[in-house]
Protein backbone atom coordinates (compact mmCIF):
# COMPACT_ATOMS: atom_id res chain seq x y z
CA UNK A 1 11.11 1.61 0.47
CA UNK A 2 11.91 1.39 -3.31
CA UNK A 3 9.43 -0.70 -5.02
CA UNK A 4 6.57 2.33 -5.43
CA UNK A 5 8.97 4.55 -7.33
CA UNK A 6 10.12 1.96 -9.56
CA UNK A 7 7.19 0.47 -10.21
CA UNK A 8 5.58 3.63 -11.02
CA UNK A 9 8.85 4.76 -13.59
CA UNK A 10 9.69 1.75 -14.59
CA UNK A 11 13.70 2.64 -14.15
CA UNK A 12 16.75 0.75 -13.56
CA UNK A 13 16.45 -0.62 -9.62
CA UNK A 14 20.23 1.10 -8.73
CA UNK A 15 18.71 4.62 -10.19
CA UNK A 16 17.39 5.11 -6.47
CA UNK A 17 18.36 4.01 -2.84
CA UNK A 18 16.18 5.16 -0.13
CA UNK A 19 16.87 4.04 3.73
CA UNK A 20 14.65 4.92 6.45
CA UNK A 21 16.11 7.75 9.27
CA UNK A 22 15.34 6.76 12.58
CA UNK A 23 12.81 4.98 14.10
CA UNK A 24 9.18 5.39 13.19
CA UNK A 25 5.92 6.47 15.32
CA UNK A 26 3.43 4.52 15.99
CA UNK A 27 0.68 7.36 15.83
CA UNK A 28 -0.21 7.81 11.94
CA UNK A 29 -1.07 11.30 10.82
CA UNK A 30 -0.98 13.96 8.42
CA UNK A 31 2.45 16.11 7.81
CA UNK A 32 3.94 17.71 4.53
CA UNK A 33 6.83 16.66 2.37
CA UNK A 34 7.57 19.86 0.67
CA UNK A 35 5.03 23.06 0.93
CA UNK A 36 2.33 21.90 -1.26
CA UNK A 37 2.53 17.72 -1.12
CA UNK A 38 0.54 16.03 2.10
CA UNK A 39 1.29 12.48 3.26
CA UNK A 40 -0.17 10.60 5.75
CA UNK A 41 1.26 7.73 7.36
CA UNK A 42 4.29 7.28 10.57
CA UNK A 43 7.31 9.54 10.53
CA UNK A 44 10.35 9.38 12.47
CA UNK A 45 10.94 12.86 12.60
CA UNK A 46 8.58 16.62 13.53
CA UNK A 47 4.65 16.08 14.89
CA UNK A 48 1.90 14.58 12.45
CA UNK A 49 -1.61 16.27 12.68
CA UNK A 50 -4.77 14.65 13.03
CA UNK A 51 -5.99 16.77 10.68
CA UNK A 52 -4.96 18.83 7.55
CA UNK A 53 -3.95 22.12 8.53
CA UNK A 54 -1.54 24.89 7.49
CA UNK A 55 0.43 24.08 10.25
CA UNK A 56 1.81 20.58 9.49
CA UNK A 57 5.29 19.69 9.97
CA UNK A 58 7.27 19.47 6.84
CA UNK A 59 9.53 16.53 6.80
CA UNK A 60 11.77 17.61 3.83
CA UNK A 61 14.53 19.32 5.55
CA UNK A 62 15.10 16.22 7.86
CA UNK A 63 15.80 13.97 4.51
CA UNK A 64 19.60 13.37 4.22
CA UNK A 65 21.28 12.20 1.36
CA UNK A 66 25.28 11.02 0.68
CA UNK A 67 27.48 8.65 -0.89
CA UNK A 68 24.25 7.89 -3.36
CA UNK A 69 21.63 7.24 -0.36
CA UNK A 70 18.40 9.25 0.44
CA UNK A 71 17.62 8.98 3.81
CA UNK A 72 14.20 9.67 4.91
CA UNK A 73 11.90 10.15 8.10
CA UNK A 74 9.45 7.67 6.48
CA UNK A 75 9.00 4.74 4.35
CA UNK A 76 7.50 5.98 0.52
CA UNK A 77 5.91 2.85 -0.31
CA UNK A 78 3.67 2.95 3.31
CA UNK A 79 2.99 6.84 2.87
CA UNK A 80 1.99 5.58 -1.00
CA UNK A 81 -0.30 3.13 -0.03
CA UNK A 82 -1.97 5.09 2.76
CA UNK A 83 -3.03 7.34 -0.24
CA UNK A 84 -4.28 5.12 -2.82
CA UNK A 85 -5.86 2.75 -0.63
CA UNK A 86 -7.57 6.15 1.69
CA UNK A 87 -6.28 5.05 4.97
CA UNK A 88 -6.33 8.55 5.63
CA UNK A 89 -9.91 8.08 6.32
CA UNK A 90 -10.43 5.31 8.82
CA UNK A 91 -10.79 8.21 11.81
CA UNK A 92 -13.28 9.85 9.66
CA UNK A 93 -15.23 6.38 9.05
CA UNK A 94 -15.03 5.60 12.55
CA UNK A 95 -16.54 8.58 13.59
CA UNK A 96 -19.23 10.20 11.81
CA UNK A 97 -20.33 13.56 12.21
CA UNK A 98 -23.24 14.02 10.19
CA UNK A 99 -26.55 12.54 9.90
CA UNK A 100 -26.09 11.59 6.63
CA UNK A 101 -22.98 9.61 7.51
CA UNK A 102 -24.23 7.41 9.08
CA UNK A 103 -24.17 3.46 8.02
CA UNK A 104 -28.35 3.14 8.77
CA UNK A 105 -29.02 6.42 7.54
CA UNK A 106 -27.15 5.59 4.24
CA UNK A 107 -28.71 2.14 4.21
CA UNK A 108 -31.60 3.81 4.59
CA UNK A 109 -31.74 5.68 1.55
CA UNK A 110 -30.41 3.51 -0.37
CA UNK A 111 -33.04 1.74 0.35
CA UNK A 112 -35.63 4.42 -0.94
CA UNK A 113 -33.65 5.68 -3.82
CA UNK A 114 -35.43 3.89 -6.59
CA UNK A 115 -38.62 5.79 -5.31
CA UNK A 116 -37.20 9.17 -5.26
CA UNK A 117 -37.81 11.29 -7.93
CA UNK A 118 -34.52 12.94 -9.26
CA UNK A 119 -35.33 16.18 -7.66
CA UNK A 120 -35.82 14.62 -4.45
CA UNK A 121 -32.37 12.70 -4.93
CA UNK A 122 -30.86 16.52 -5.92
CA UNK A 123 -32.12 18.22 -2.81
CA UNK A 124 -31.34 15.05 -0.14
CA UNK A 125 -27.98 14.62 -1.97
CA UNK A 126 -27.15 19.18 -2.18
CA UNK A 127 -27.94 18.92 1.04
CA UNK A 128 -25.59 16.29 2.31
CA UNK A 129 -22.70 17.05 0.35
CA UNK A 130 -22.97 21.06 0.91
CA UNK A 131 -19.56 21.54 3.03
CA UNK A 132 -17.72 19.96 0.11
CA UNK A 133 -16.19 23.43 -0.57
CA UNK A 134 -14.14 23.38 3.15
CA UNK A 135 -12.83 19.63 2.59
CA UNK A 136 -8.82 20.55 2.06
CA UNK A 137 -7.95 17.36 1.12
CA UNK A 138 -7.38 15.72 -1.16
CA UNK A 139 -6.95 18.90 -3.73
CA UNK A 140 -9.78 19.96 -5.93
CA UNK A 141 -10.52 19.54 -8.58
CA UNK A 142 -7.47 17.67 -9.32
CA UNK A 143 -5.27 15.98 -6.92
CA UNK A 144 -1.77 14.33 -7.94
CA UNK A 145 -0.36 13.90 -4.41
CA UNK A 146 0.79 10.55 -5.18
CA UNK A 147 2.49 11.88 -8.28
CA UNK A 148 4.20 14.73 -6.68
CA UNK A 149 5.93 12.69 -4.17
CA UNK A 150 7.24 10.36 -6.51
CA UNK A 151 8.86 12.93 -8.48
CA UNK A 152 9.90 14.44 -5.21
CA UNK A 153 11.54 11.70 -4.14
CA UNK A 154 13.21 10.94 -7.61
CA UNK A 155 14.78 14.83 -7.51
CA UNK A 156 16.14 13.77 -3.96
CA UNK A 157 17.72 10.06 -5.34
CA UNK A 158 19.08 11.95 -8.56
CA UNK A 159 20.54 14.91 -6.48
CA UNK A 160 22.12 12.51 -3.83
CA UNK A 161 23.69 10.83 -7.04
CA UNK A 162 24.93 13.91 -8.67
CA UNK A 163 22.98 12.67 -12.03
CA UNK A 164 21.19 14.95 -14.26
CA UNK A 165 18.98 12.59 -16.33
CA UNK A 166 17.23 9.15 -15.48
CA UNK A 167 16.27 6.72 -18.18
CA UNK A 168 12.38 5.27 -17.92
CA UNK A 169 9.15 3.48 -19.63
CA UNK A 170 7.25 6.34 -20.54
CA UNK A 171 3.83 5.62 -19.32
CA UNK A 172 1.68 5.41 -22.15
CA UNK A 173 1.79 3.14 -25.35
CA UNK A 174 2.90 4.59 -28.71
CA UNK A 175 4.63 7.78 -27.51
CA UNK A 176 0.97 9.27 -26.76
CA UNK A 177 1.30 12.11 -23.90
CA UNK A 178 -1.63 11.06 -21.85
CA UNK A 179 -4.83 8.73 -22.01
CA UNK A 180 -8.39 9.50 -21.61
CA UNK A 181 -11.49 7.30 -21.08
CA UNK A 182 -15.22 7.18 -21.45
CA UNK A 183 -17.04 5.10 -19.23
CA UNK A 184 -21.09 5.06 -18.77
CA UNK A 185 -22.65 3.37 -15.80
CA UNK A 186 -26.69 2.37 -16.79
CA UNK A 187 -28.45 2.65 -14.43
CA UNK A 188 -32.12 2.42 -15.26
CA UNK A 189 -34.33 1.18 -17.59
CA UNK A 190 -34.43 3.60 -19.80
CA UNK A 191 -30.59 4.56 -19.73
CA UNK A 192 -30.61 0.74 -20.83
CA UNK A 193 -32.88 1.84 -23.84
CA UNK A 194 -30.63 5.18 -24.73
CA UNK A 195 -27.47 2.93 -25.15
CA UNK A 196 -27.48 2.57 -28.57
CA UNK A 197 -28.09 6.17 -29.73
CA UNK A 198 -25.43 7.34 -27.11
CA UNK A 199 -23.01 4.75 -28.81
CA UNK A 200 -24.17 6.45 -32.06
CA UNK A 201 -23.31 9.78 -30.30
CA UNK A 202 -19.75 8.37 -29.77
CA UNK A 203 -19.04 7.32 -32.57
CA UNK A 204 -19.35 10.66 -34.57
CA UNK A 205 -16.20 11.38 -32.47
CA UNK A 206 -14.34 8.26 -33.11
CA UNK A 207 -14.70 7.59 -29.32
CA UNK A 208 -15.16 3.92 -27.75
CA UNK A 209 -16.35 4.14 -24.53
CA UNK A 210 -17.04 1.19 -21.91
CA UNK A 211 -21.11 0.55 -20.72
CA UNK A 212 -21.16 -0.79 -16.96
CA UNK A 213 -24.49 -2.98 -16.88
CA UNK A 214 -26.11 -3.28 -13.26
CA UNK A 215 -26.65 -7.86 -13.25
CA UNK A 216 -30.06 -7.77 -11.19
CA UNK A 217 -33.11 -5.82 -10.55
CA UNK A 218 -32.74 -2.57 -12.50
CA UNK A 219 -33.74 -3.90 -15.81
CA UNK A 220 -33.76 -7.18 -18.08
CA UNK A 221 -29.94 -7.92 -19.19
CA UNK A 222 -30.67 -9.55 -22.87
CA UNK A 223 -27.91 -11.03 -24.91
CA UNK A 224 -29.50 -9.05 -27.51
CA UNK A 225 -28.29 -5.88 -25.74
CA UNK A 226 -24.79 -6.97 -24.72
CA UNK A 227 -24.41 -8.04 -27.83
CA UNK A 228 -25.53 -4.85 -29.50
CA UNK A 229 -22.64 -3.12 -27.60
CA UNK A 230 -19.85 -5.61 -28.36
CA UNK A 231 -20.64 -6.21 -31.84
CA UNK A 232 -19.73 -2.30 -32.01
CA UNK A 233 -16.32 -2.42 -30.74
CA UNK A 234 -17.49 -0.86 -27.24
CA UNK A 235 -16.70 -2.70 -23.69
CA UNK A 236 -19.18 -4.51 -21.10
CA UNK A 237 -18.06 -4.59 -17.55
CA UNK A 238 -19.94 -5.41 -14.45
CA UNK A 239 -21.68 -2.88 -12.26
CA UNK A 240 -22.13 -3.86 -8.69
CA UNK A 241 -24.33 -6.22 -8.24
CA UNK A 242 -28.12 -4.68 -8.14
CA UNK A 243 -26.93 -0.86 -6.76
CA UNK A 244 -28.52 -0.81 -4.11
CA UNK A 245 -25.43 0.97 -1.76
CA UNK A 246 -24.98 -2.25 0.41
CA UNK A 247 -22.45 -3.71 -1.61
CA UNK A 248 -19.50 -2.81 1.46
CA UNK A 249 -21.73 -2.81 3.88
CA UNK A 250 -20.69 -6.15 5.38
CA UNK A 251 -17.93 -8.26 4.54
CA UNK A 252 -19.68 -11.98 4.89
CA UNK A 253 -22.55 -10.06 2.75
CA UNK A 254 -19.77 -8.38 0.60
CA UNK A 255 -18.04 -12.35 -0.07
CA UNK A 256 -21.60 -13.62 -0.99
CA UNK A 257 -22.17 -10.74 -3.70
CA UNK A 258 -18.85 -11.42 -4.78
CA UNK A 259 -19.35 -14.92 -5.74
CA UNK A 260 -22.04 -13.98 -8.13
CA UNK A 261 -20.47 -10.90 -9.60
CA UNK A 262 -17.74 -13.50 -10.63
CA UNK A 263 -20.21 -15.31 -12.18
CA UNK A 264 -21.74 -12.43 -14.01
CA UNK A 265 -18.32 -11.17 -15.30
CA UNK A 266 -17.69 -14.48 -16.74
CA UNK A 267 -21.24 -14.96 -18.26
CA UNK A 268 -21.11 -10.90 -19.70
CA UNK A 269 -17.30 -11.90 -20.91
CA UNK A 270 -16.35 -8.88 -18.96
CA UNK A 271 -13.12 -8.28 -17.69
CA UNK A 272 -13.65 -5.09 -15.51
CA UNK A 273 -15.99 -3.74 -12.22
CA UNK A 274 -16.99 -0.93 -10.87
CA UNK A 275 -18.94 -0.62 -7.85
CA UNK A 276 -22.64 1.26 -7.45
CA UNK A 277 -21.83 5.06 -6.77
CA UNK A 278 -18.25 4.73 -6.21
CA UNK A 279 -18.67 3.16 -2.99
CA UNK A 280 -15.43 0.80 -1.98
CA UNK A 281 -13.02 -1.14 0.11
CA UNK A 282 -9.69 -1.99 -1.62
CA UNK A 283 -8.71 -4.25 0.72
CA UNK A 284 -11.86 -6.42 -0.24
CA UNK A 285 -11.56 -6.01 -4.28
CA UNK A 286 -8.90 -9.46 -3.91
CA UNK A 287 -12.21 -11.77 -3.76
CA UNK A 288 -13.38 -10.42 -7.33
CA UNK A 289 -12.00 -11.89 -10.58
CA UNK A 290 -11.65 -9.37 -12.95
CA UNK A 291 -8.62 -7.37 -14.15
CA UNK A 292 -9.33 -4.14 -13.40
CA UNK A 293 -11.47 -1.70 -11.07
CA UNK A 294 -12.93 1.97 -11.73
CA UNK A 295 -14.24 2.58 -8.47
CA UNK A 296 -11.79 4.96 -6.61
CA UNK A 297 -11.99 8.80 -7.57
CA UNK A 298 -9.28 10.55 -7.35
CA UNK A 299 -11.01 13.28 -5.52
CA UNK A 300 -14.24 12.17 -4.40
CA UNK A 301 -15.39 15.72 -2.72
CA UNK A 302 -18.86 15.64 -4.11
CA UNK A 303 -19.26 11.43 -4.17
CA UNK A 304 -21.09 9.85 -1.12
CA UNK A 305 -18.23 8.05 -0.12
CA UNK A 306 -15.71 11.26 0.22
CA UNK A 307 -11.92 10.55 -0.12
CA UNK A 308 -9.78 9.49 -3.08
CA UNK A 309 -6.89 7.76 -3.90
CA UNK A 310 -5.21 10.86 -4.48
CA UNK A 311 -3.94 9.82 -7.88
CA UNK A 312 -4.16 10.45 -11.41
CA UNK A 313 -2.54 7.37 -12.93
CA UNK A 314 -3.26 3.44 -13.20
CA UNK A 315 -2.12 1.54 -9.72
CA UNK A 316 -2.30 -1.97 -8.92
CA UNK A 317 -4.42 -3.42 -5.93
CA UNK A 318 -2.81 -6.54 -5.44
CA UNK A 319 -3.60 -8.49 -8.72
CA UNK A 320 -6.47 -5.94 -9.72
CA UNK A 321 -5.34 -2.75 -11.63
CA UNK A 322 -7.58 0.37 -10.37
CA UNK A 323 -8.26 2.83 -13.18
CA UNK A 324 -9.09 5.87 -10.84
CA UNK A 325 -11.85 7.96 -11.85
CA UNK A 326 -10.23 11.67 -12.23
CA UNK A 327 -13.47 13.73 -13.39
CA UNK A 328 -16.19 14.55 -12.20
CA UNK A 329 -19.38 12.79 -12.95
CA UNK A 330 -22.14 13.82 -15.22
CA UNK A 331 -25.05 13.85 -12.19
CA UNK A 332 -22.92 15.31 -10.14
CA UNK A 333 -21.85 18.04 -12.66
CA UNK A 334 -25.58 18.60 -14.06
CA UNK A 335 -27.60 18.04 -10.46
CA UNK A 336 -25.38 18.88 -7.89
CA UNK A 337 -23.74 21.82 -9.08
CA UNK A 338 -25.99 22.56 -11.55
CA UNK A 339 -23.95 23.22 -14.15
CA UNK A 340 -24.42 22.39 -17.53
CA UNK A 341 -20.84 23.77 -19.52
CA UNK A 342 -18.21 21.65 -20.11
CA UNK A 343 -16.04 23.77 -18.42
CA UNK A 344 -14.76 21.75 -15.30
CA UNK A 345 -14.29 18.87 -17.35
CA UNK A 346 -12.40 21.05 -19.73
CA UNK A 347 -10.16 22.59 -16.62
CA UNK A 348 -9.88 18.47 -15.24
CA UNK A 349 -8.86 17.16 -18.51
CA UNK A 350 -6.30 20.00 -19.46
CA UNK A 351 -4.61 19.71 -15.94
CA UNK A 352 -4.48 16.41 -16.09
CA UNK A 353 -3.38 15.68 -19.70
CA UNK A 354 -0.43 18.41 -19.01
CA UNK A 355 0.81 16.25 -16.58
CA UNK A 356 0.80 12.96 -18.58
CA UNK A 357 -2.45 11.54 -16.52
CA UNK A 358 -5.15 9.69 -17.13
CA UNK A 359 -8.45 11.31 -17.67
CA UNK A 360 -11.41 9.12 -16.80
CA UNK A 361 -15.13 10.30 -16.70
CA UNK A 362 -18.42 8.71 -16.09
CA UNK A 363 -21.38 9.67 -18.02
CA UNK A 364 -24.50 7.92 -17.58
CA UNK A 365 -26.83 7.31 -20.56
CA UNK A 366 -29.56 8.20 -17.73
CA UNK A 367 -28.53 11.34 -17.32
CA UNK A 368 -27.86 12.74 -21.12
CA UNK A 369 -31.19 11.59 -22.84
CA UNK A 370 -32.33 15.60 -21.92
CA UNK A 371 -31.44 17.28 -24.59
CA UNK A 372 -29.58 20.23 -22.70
CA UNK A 373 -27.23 17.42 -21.05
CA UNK A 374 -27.00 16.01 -24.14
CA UNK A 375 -25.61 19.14 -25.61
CA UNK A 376 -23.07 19.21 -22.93
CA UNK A 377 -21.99 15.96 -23.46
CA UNK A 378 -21.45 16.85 -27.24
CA UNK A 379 -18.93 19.71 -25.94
CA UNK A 380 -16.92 17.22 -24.18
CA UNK A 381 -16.61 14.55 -26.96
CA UNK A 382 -15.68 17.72 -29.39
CA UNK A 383 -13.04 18.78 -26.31
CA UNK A 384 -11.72 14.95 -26.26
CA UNK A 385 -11.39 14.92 -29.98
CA UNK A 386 -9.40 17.87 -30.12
CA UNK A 387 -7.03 16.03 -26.87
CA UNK A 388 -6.28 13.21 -29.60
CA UNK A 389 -5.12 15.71 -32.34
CA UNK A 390 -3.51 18.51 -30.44
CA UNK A 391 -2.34 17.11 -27.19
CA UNK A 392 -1.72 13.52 -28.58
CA UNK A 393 -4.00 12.16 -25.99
CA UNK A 394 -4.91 8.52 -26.36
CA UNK A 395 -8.93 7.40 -26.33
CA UNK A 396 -8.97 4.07 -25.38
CA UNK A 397 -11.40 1.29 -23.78
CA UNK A 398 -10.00 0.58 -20.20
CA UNK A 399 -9.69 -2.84 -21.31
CA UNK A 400 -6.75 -1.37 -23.62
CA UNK A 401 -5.11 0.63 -20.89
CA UNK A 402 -5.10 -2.66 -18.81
CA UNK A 403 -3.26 -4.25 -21.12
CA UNK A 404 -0.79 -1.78 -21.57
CA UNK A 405 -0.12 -1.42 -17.93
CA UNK A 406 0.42 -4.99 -17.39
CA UNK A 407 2.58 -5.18 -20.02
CA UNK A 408 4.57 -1.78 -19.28
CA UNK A 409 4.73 -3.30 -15.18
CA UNK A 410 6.86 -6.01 -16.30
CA UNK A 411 9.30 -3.72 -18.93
CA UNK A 412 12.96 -2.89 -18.08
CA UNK A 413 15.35 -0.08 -19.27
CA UNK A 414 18.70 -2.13 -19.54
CA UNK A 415 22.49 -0.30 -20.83
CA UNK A 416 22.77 -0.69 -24.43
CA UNK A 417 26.28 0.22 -25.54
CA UNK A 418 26.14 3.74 -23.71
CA UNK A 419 22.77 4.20 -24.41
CA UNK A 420 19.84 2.76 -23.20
CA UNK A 421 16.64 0.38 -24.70
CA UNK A 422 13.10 -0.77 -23.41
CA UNK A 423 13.07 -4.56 -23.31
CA UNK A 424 10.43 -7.12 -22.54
CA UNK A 425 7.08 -8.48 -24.19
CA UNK A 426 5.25 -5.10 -25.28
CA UNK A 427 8.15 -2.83 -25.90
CA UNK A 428 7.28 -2.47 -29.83
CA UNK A 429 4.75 -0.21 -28.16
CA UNK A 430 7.20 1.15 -25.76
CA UNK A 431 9.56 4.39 -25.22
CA UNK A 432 11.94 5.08 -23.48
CA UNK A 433 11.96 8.14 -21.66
CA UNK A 434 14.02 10.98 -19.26
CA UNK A 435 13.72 12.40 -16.38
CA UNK A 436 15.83 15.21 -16.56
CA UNK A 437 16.77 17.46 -13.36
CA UNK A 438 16.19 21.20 -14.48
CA UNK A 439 16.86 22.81 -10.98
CA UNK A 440 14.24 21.55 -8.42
CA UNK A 441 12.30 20.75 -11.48
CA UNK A 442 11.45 17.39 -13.63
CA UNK A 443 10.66 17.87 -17.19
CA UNK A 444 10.50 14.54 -19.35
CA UNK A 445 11.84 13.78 -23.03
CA UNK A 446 10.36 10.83 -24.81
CA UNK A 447 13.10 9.20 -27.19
CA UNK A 448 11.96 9.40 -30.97
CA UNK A 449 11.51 5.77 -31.77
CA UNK A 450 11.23 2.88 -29.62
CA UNK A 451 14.34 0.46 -30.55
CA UNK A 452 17.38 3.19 -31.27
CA UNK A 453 19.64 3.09 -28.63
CA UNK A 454 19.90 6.67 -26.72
CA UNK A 455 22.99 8.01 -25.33
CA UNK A 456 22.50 9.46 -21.59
């Protein structure tokens, strides 16, 4: 019942002791944990919903804490994992309501995507994804549900302890408030043939981003052209197999792909996936060898595969670190909504970055060779270079953030003389950090320098 909260703050193991209330249900659902923050998962206290509603019992007032000890009507690190990994979903999957849910209808255009013209794709795609508005969860356009519980439940353990401050890894590298990333998926030939200007593009901002290269069928994969990217300090990963939306569709077909995504990961010398339009299964991503994943959006309201992980920082999926993608996507932004001002990724990257996320957007070099996209796109690099300077947000290749969140997932904050110090391999890069308990409120502190001891 511990191990999400510490893993996530990285704070001394006797900082928090949760123990479960009663006995739980066996009947999963939805119910609240405060007024605005919705889990979803068995409960040993109130009703759970089978839907989100206004109505859903609030499990808050039945948590209990003394002598140190938070008890609970549930068990954090299940309600955690029913959010990141979308079990939330299964009745919805099950159960289809719409046409366009459907597993043959999907196939189905899938199928004929490569021969629909993009205005075709824009009306079959508006038209599918048109009650996105009336979805209530998870929140748009930014959800941190996963957040907001863990610092829930750390105002409980610190409360029930009668402490003020908690000591923690701060969670990004080189006392930088938050991290952003560029990623671009090519799709198509002649995205394929735009790479190199759009690096170009990039560059003027002092922005590496990461290219995602489909292995089969779209268009010839040269050494030439991987090389081309590399040489320029930008990132190769692996992008599905041949996108053609039938990736998940079977899990003896899914094992089969897998084995020669491996192999194309290893041949590219890429250490990172992402799956053809978002489409997943994290309980499947264990028979893929790479480090990381960037297929989960956070909210994924207007994707064809609707959910999220309900997060807006790095989480691992068994050995496989997910980067969650926490903006919306260029087509989606230009062709679906058609809107072509930076200002939702402005809104996304401001709430996010305020709250010490990760921002992490997909642009396609498909989509920006218009020059009116294009011009959007230049707002948004301008945006992310003003992030760096005024908000001290770090631009990094997710390769980088990988790292760093290996290395952070094995630090400790150990007692140093009445103070306290970051220790393990990485903490040069390191701070330590507070939680500090302003009411019902956390605010953070990052300590000044990484190795002088810091009195409580």
């Amino acid at each position: 019942m511990n191990q999400a909260i510490i893993d996530y703050y990285r704070c001394p193991e006797d900082a928090v002791d949760f123990r479960l209330a009663g006995t739980l249900s066996d009947d999963p659902g939805y119910f609240r944990f405060g007024p605005q923050t919705i889990c979803y998962g068995n409960s040993s206290s109130g009703t759970r919903g089978n839907l989100v509603s206004d109505t859903l019992y609030d499990a808050l007032p039945d948590s209990e804490a003394y002598d140190g000890l938070v008890y609970l009507p549930f068990d954090p690190d299940e309600i955690i994992e029913n959010l990141r990994y979308e079990h939330y979903r299964i009745g919805a999957d099950r159960s289809p309501t719409r046409l366009g849910d459907h597993p043959i209808v999907r196939n189905l255009y899938y199928r004929m995507r490569p021969f629909f013209p993009v205005l075709i794709r824009k009306y079959l795609q508006r038209a599918h994804l048109s009650d996105w508005k009336d979805i209530r969860f998870p929140k748009w356009p930014v959800d941190r549900t996963v957040e907001e519980l863990l610092e829930r439940l750390l105002i409980l353990s610190m409360k029930a302890r009668g402490v003020r401050r908690v000591p923690f890894v701060w969670f990004w590298p080189d006392a930088w408030r938050s991290c952003a990333l560029m990623t671009h998926d090519v799709e198509h030939r002649a995205g394929r043939d735009f790479c190199s200007q759009l690096m170009d593009l990039d560059d003027s901002f002092g922005i590496k981003a990461s290219f995602q290269i489909v292995p089969e069928e779209r268009y010839p994969v040269s050494e030439g052209f991987l090389g081309g990217i590399t040489g320029r300090g930008f990132e190769i990963n692996v992008h599905d197999l041949n996108h053609d939306g039938m990736l998940f569709g079977d899990h003896a077909e899914f094992l089969r792909r897998a084995k020669r995504i491996n192999a194309y990961g290893k041949k590219y010398g890429a250490v990172g996936f992402r799956s053809g339009a978002l489409l997943r299964n994290q309980h499947w991503l264990e028979a893929l060898e790479f480090s990381y994943d960037m297929s989960v959006p956070s909210v994924g309201h207007l994707d064809s595969h609707r959910g999220g992980c309900c997060s807006v920082m790095p989480f691992f999926i068994g050995k496989i670190l997910e980067l969650p993608v926490t903006a919306i996507q260029d087509y989606t932004l230009f062709h679906i909504l058609d809107d072509y001002s930076a200002g939702l990724w402005r809104e996304q990257s401001e709430a996010i970055s305020d709250k010490h996320g990760l921002v992490s957007f997909i642009v396609h070099p498909d989509y920006v060779i218009e020059k009116r996209a294009r011009a959007t796109y230049r707002v948004l690099l301008e945006h992310l270079a003003r992030m760096r300077d005024e908000r001290k947000t770090w631009i990094a290749l997710p390769s980088e953030v990988d790292r760093w969140w290996r290395e952070r997932s094995k630090l400790e904050v150990v007692s140093d003389g009445g103070g306290w110090r970051v220790e393990g391999q990485g903490k040069e890069r390191a701070r330590l950090a507070f939680a500090d308990l302003s009411g019902d409120e956390l605010t953070f502190t990052i300590a000044e320098t990484p190795a002088r001891p810091v009195v409580a």
